[in-house]
C-alpha atoms as a PDB file:
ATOM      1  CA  UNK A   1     -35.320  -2.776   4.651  1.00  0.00           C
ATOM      2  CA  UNK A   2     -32.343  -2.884   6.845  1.00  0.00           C
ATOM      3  CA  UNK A   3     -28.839  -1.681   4.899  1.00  0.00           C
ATOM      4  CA  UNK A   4     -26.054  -2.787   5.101  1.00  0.00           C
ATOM      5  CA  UNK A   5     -23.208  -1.181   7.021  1.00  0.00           C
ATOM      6  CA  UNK A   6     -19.185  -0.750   5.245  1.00  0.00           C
ATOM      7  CA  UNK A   7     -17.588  -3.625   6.429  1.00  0.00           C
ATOM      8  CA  UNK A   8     -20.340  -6.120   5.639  1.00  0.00           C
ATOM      9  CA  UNK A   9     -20.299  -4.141   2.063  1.00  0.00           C
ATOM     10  CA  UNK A  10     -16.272  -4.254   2.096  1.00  0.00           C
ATOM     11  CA  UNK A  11     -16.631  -8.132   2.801  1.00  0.00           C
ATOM     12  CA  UNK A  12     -19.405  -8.804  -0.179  1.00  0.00           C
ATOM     13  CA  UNK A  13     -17.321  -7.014  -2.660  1.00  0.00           C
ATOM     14  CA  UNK A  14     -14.155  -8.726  -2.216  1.00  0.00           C
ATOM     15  CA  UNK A  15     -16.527 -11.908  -2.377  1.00  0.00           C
ATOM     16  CA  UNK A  16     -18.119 -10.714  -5.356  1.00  0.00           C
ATOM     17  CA  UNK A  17     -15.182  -9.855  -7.293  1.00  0.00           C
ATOM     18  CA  UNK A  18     -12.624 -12.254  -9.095  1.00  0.00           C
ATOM     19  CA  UNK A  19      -9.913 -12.656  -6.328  1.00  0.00           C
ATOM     20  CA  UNK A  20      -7.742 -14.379  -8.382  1.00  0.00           C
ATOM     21  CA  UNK A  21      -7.167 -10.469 -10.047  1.00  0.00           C
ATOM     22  CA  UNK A  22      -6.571  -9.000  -6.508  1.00  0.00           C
ATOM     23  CA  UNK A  23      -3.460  -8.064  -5.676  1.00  0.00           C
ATOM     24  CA  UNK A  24      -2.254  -8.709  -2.480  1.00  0.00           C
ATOM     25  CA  UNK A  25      -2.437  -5.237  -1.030  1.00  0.00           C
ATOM     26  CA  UNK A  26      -5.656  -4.435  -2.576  1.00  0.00           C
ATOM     27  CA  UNK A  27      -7.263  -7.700  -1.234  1.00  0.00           C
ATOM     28  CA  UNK A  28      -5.617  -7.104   1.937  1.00  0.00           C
ATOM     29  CA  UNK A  29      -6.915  -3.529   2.299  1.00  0.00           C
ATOM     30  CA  UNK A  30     -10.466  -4.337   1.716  1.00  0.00           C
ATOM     31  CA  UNK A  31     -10.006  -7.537   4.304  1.00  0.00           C
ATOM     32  CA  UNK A  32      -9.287  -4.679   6.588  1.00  0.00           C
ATOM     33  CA  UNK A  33     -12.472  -3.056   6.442  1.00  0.00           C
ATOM     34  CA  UNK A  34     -15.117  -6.635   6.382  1.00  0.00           C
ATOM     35  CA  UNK A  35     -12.552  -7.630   9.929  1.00  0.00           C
ATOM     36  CA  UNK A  36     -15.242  -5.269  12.310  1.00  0.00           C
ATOM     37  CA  UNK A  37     -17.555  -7.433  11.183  1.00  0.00           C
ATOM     38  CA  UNK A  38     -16.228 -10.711  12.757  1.00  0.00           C
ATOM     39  CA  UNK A  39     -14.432  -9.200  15.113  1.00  0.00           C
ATOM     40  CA  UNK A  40     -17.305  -8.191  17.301  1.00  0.00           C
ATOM     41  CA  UNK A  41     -18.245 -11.654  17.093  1.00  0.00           C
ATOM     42  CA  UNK A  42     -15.209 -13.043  17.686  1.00  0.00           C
ATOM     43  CA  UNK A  43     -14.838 -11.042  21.121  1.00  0.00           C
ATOM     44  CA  UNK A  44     -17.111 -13.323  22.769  1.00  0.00           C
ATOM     45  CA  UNK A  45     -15.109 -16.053  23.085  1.00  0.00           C
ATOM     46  CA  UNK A  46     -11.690 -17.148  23.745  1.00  0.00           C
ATOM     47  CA  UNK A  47      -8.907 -18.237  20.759  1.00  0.00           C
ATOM     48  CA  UNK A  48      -6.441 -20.630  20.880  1.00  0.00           C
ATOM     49  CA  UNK A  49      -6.983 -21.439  24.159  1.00  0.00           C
ATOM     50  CA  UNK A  50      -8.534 -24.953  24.388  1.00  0.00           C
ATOM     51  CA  UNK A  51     -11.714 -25.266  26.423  1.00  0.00           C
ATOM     52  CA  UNK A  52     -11.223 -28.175  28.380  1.00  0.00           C
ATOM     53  CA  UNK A  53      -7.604 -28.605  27.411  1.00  0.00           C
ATOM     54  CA  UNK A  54      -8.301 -30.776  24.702  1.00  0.00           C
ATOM     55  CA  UNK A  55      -7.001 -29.026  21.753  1.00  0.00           C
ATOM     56  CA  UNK A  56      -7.057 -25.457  19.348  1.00  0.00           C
ATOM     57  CA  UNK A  57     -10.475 -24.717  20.368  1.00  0.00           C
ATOM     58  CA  UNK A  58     -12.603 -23.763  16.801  1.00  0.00           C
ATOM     59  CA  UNK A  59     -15.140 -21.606  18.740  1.00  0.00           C
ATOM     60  CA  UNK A  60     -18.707 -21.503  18.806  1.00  0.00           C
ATOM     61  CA  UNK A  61     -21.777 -19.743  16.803  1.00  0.00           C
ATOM     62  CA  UNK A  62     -20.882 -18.477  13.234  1.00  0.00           C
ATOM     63  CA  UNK A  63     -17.221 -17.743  14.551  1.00  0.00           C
ATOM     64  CA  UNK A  64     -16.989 -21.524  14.930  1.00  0.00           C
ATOM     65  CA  UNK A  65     -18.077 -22.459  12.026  1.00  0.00           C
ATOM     66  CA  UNK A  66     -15.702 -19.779  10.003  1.00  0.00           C
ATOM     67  CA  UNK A  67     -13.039 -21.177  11.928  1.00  0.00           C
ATOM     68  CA  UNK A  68     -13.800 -24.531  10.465  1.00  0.00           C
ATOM     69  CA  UNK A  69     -13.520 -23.036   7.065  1.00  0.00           C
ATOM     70  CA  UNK A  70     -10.501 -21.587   7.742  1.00  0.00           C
ATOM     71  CA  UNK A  71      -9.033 -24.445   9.163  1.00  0.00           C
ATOM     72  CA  UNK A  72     -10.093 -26.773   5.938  1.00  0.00           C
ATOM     73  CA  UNK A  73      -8.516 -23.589   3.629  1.00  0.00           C
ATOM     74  CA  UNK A  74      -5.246 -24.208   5.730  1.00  0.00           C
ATOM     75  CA  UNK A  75      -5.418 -27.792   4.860  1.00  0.00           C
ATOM     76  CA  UNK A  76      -5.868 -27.358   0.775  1.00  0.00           C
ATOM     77  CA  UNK A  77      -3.679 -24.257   0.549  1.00  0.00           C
ATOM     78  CA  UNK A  78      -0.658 -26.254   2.263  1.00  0.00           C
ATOM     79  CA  UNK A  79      -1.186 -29.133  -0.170  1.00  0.00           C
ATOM     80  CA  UNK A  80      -1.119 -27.598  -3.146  1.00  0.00           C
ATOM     81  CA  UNK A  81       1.603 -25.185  -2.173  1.00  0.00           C
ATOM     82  CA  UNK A  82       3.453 -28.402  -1.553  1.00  0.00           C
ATOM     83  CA  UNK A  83       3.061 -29.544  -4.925  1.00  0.00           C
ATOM     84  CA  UNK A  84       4.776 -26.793  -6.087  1.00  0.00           C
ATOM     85  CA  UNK A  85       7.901 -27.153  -4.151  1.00  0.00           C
ATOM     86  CA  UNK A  86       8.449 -30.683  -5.955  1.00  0.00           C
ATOM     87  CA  UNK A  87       6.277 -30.686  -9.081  1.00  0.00           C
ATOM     88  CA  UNK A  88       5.503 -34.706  -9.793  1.00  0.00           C
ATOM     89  CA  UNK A  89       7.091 -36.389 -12.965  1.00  0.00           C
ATOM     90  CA  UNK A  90       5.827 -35.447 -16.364  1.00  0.00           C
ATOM     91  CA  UNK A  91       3.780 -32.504 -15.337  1.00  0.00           C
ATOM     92  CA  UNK A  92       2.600 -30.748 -18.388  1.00  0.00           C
ATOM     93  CA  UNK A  93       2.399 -26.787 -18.413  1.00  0.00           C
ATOM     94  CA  UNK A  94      -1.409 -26.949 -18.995  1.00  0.00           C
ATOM     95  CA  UNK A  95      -1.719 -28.875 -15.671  1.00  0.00           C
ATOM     96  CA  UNK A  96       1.027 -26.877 -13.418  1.00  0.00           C
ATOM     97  CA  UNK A  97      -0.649 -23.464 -14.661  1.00  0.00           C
ATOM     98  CA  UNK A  98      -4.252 -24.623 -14.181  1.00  0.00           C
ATOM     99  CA  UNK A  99      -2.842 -26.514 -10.448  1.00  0.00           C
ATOM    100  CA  UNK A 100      -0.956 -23.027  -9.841  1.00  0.00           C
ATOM    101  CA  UNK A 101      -4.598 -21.341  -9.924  1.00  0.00           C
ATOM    102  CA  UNK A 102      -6.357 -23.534  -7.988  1.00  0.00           C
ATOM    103  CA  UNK A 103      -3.278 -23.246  -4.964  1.00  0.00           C
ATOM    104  CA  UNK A 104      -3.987 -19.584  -5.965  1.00  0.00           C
ATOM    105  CA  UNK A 105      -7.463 -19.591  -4.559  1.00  0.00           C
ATOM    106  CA  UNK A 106      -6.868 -21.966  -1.999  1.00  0.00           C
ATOM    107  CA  UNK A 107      -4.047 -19.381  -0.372  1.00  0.00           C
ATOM    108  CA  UNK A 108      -6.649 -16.380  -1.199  1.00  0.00           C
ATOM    109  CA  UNK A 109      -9.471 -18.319   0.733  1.00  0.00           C
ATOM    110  CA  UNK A 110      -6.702 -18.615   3.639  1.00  0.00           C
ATOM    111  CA  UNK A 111      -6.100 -15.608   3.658  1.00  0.00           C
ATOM    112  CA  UNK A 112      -9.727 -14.077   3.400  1.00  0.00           C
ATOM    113  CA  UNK A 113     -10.276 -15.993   6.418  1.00  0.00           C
ATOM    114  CA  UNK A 114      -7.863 -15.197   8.347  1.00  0.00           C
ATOM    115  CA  UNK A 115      -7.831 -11.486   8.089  1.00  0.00           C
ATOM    116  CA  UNK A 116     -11.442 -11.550   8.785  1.00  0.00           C
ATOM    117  CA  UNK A 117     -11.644 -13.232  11.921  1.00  0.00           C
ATOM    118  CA  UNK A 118      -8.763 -10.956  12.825  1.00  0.00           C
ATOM    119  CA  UNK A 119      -8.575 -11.354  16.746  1.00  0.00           C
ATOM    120  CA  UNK A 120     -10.886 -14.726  16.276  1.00  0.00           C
ATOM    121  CA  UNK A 121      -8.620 -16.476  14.181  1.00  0.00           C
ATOM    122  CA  UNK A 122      -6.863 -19.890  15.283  1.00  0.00           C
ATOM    123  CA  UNK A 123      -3.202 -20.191  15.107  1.00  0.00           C
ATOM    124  CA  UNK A 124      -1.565 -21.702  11.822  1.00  0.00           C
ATOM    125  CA  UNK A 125      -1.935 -25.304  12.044  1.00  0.00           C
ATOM    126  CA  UNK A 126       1.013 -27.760  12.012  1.00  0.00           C
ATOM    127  CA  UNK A 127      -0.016 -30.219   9.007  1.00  0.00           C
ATOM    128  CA  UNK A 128       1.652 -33.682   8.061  1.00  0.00           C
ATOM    129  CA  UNK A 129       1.653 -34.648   4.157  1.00  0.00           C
ATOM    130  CA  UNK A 130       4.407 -37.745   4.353  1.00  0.00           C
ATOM    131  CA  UNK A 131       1.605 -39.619   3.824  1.00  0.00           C
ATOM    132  CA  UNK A 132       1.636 -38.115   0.299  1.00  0.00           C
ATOM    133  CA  UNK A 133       3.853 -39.262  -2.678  1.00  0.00           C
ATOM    134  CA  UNK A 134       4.458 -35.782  -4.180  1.00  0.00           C
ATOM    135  CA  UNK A 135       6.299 -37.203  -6.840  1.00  0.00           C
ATOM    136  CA  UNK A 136       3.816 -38.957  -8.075  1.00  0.00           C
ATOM    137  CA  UNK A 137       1.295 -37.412 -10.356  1.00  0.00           C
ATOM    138  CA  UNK A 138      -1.745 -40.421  -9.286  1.00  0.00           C
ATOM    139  CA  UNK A 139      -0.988 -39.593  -5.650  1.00  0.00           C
ATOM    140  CA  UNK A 140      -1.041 -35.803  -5.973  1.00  0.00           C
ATOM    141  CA  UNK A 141      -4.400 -35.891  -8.313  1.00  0.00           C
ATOM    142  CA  UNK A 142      -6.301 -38.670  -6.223  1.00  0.00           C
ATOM    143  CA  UNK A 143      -5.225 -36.457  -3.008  1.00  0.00           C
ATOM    144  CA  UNK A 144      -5.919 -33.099  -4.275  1.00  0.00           C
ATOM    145  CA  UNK A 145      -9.948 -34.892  -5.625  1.00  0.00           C
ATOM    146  CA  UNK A 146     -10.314 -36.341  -2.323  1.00  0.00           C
ATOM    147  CA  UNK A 147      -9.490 -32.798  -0.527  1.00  0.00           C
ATOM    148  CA  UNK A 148     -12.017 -31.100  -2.952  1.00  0.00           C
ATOM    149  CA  UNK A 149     -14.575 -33.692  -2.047  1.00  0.00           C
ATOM    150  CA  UNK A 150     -14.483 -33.482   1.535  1.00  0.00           C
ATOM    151  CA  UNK A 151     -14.051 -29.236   1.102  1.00  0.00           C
ATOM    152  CA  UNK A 152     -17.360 -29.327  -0.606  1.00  0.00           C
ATOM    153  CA  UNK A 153     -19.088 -32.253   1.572  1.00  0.00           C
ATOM    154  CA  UNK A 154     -17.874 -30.038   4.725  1.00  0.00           C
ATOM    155  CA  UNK A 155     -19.762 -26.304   2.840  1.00  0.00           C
ATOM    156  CA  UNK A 156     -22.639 -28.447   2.702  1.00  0.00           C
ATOM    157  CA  UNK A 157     -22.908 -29.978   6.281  1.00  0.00           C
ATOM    158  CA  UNK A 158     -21.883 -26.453   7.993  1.00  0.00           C
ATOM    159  CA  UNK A 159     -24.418 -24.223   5.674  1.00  0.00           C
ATOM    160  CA  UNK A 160     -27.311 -24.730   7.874  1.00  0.00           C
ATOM    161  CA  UNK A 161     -25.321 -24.302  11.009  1.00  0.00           C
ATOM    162  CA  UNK A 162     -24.382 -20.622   9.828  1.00  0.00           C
ATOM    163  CA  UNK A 163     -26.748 -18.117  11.307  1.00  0.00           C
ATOM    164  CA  UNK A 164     -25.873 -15.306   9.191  1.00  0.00           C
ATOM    165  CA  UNK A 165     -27.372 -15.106   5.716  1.00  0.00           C
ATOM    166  CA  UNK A 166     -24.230 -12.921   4.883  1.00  0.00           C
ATOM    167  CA  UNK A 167     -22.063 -15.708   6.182  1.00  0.00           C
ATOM    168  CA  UNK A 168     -24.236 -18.426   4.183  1.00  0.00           C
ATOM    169  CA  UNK A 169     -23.919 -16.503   0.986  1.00  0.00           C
ATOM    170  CA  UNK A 170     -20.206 -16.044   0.959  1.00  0.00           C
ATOM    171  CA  UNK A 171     -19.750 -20.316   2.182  1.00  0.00           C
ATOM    172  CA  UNK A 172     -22.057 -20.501  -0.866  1.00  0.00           C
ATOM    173  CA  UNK A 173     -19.436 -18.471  -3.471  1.00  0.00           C
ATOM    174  CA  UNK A 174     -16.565 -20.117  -1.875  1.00  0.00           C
ATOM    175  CA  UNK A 175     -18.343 -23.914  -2.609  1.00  0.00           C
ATOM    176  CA  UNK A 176     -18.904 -23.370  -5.519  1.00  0.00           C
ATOM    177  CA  UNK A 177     -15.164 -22.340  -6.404  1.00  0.00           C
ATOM    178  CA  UNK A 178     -14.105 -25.522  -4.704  1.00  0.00           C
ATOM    179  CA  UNK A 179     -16.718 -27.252  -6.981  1.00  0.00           C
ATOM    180  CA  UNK A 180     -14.781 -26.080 -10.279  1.00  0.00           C
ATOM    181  CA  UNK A 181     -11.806 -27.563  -8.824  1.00  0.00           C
ATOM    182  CA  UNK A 182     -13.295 -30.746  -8.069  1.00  0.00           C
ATOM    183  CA  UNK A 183     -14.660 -30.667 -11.429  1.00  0.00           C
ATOM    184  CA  UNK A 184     -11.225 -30.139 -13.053  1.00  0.00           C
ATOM    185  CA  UNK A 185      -9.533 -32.988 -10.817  1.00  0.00           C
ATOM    186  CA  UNK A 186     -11.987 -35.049 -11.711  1.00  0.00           C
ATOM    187  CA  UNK A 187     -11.002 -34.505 -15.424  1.00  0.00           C
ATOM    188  CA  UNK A 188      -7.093 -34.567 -15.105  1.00  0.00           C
ATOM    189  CA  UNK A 189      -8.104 -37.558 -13.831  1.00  0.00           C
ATOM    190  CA  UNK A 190     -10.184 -39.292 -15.930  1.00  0.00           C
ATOM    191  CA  UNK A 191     -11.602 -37.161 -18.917  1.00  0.00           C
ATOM    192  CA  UNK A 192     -14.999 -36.725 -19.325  1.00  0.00           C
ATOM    193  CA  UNK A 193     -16.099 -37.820 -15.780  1.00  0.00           C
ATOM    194  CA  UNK A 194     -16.050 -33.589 -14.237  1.00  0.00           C
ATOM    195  CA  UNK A 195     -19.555 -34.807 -13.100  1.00  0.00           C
ATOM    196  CA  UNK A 196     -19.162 -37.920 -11.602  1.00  0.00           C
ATOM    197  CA  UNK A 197     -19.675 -38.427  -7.399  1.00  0.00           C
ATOM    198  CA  UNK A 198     -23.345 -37.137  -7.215  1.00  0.00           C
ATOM    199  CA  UNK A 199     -26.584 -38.936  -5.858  1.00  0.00           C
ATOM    200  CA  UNK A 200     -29.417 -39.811  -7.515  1.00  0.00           C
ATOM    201  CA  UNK A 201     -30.632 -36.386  -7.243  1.00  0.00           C
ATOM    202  CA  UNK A 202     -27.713 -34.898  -9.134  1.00  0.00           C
ATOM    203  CA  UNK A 203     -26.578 -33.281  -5.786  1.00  0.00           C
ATOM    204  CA  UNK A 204     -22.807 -33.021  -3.962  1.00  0.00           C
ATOM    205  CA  UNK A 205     -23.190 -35.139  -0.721  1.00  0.00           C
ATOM    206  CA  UNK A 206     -22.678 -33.409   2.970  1.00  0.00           C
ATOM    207  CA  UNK A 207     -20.714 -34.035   5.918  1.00  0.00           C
ATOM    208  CA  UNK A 208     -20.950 -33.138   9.880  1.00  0.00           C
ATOM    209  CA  UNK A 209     -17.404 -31.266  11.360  1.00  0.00           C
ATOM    210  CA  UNK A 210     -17.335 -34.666  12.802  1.00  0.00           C
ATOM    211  CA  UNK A 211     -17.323 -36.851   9.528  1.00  0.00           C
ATOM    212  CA  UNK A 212     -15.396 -34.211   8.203  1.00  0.00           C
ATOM    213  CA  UNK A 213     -12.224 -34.586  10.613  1.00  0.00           C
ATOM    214  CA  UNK A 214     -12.526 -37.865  10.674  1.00  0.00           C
ATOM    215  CA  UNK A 215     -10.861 -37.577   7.394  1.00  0.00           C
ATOM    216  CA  UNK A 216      -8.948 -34.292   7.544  1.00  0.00           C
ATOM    217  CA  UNK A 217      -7.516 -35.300  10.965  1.00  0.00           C
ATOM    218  CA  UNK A 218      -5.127 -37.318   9.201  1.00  0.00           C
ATOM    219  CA  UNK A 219      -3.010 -34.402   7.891  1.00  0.00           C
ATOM    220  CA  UNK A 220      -3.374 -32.238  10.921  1.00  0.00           C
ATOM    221  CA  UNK A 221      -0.724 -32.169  13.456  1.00  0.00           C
ATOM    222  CA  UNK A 222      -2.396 -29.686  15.882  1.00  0.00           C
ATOM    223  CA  UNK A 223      -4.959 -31.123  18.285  1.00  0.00           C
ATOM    224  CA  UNK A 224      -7.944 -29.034  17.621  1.00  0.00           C
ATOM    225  CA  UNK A 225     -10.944 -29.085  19.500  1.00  0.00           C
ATOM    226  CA  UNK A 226     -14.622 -28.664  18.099  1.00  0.00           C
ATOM    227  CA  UNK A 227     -17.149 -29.508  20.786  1.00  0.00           C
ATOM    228  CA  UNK A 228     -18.233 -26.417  21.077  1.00  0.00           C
ATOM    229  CA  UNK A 229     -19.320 -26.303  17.136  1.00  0.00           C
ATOM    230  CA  UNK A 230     -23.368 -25.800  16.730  1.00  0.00           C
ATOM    231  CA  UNK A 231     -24.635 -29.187  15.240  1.00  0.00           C
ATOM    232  CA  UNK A 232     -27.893 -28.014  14.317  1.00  0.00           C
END
């Protein structure tokens, strides 16, 4: 049985572990060590650079597909770190601690990808929110279950598009964080209904990079470019 070498060890045990407890230089250094991984990857194609000068070009293969990720976690980090600057009216300390954690993650998840594609990255995208009424606690709660929703929907789609079962597993911790989010939302929201949105088979629907920027693209100011994502 093959083992595994440092970095991909480096990169499941900062996976494995409860980020939230990280600190920054800790979860930083270990980032340092899982970056070899992608980065050899990553060397195969050009970042930032738009392929047929259409936009941020995402990549292709697995490095595609993480840039996706990353490009979703730049999305939900913003927001919620948003919310903060302005917290809406009548925001109880329950909800602004429990909100806090979730824009927590989101940052962490930002940041995990980021470091890890290194060299591969895209730049920092330049995201509009004025669509948003931060002030208003239905706006900021419907926005931040719809963003949930469409993180999850996109895990899904882009799980059998991942080639690397190390790649799959760590999409599959990082869904099911966003689904404990959704599930809270959901709840702020309307008690009792943390399970509500599933099909008949008790299952989170799934959506294409397409489907999924169909939606997203509304908040993103940067012209990005995903041809050249796998679709199957």
């Amino acid at each position: 049985m093959p083992t595994k070498n440092s970095s991909e060890r480096d990169l499941m045990e900062v996976a494995e572990g409860d980020i939230k407890n990280l600190s920054r230089r800790k979860f930083l250094g270990y980032i340092g060590g899982a970056s070899a991984l992608l980065m050899t990857a990553a060397a195969c194609k050009k970042t930032d650079t738009p392929s047929n000068n259409t936009g941020v070009n995402l990549g292709s293969g697995d490095v595609g597909i993480l840039n996706y990720a990353y490009t979703l976690e730049q999305i939900e980090a913003a927001f919620y770190t948003k919310v903060f600057e302005s917290p809406y009216a009548g925001i109880t300390a329950s909800e602004s601690a429990l909100l806090g954690d979730i824009r927590d993650h989101e940052v962490a998840h930002r940041e995990f990808f980021k470091a890890a594609l290194a060299a591969g990255a895209i730049i920092s995208l330049d995201l509009d929110f004025s669509s948003i009424n931060f002030s208003s606690r239905d706006s900021v709660l419907g926005t931040a279950k719809a963003f949930e929703d469409l993180g999850i929907s996109a895990y899904n789609g882009a799980g059998k598009l991942l080639k690397s079962a190390d790649y799959l597993l760590l999409a599959g911790k990082i869904v099911s964080v966003e689904g404990r989010h959704a599930a809270y939302i959901r709840d702020l929201i309307m008690p009792g209904s943390f399970a509500d949105g599933l099909d008949a088979n008790a299952l989170d629907m799934s959506r294409s990079p397409s489907q999924v920027f169909a939606i997203a693209g509304t908040y993103v100011k940067t012209k990005l470019n995903y041809s050249n994502l796998p679709t199957s």
